[in-house]
C-alpha atoms as a PDB file:
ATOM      1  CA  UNK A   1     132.709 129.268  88.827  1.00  0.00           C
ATOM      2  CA  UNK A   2     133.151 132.044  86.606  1.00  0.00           C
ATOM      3  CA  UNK A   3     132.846 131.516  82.150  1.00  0.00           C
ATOM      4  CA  UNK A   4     136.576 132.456  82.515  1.00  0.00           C
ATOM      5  CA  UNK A   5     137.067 129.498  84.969  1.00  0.00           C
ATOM      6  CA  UNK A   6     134.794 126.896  83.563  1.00  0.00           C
ATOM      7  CA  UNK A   7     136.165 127.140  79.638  1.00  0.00           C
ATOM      8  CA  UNK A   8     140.061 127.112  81.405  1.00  0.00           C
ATOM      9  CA  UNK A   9     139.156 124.340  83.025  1.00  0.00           C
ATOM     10  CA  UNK A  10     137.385 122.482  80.470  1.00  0.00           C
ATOM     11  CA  UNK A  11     139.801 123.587  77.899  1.00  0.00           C
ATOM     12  CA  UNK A  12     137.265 124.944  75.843  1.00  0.00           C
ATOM     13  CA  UNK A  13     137.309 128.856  74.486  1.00  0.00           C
ATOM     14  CA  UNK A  14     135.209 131.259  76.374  1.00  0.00           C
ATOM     15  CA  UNK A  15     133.306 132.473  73.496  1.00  0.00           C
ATOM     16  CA  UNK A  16     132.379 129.092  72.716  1.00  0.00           C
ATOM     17  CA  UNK A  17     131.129 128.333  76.207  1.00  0.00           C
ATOM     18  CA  UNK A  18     128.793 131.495  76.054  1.00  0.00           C
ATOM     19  CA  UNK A  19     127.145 130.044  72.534  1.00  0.00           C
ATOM     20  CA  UNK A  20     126.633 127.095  73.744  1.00  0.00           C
ATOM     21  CA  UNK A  21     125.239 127.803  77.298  1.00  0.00           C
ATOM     22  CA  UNK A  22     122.681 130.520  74.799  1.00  0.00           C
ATOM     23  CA  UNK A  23     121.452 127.301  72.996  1.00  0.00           C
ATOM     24  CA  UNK A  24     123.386 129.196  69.514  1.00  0.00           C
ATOM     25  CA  UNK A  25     125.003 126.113  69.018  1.00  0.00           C
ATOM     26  CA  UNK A  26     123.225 123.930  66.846  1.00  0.00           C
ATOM     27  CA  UNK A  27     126.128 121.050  67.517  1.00  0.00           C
ATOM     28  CA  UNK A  28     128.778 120.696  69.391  1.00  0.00           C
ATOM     29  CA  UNK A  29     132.112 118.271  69.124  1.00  0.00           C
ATOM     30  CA  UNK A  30     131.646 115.580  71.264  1.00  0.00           C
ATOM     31  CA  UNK A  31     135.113 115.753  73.006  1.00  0.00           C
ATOM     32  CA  UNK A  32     134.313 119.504  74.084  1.00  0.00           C
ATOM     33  CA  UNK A  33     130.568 118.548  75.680  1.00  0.00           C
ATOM     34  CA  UNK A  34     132.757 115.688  77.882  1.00  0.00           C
ATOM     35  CA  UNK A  35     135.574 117.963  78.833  1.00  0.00           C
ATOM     36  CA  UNK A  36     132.684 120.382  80.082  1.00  0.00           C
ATOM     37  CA  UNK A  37     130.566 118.028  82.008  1.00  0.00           C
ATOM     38  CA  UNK A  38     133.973 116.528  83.681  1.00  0.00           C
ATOM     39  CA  UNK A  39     135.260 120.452  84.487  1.00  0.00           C
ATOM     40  CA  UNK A  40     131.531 120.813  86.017  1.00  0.00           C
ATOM     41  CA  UNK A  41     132.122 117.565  88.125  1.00  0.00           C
ATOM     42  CA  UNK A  42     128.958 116.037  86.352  1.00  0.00           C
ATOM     43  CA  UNK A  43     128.570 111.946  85.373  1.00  0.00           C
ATOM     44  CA  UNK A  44     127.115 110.927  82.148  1.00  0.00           C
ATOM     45  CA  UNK A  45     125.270 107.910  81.324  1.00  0.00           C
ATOM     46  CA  UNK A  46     124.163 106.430  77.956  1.00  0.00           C
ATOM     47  CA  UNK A  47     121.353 104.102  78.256  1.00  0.00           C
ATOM     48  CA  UNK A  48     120.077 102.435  74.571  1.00  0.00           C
ATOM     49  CA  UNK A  49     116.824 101.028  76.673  1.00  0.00           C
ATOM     50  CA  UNK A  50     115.476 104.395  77.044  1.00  0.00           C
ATOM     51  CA  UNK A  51     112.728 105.479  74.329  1.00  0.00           C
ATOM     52  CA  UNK A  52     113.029 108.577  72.207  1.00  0.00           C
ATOM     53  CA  UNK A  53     110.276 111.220  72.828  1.00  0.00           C
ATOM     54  CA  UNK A  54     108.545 112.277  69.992  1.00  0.00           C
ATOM     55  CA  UNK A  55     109.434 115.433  68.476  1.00  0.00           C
ATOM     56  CA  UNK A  56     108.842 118.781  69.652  1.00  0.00           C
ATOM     57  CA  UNK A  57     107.996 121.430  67.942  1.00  0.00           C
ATOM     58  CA  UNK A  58     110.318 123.455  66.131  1.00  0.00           C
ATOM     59  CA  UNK A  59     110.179 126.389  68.268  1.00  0.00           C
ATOM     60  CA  UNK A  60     111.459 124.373  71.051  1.00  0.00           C
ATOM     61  CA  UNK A  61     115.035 124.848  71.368  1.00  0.00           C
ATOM     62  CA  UNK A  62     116.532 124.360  75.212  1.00  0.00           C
ATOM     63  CA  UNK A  63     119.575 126.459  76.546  1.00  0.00           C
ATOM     64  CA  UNK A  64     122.363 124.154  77.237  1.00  0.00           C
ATOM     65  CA  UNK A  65     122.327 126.002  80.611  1.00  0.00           C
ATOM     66  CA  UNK A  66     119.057 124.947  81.249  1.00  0.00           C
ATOM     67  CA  UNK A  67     119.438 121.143  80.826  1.00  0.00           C
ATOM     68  CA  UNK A  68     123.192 121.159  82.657  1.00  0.00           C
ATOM     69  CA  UNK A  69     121.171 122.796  85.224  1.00  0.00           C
ATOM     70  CA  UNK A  70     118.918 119.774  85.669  1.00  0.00           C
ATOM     71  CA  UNK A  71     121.615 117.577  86.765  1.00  0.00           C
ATOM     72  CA  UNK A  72     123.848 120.071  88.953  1.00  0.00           C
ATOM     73  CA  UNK A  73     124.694 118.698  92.104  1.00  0.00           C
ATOM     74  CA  UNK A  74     122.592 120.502  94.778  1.00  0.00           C
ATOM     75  CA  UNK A  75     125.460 122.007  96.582  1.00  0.00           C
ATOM     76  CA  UNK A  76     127.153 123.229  93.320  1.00  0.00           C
ATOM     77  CA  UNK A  77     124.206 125.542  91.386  1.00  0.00           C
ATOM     78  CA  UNK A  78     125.860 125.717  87.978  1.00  0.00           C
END
């Protein structure tokens, strides 16, 4: 699925997409991240039992790419 594709279908703009799959985004509105993860046929799940990691170091700054990619589907590479 092409940029052009994904931010039609997720009803997001296409510049905003790219930002955000760079990791430029430092946050992003809540409504837009869901609309993206449903238009990339990906489930979410919140789970309060799970414990927060300590910090990394400031340096450390993940692509958004990079953790979609971690929960892809196998037969749909994102």
């Amino acid at each position: 699925m092409s940029q052009v594709e994904l931010a039609a279908e997720a009803r997001v703009g296409r510049q905003w997409l790219v930002e955000f799959e760079a990791g430029d985004k430092l946050s992003a509105p809540f409504d837009m991240v869901m609309r993206l993860l449903v238009a990339l046929g990906l489930d979410v799940t919140f789970d309060s039992t799970v414990p927060v990691r300590a910090r990394r170091p400031e340096s450390f700054t993940p692509k958004a790419s990079e953790i979609l990619a971690r929960y892809a589907p196998q037969d749909r590479p994102l």
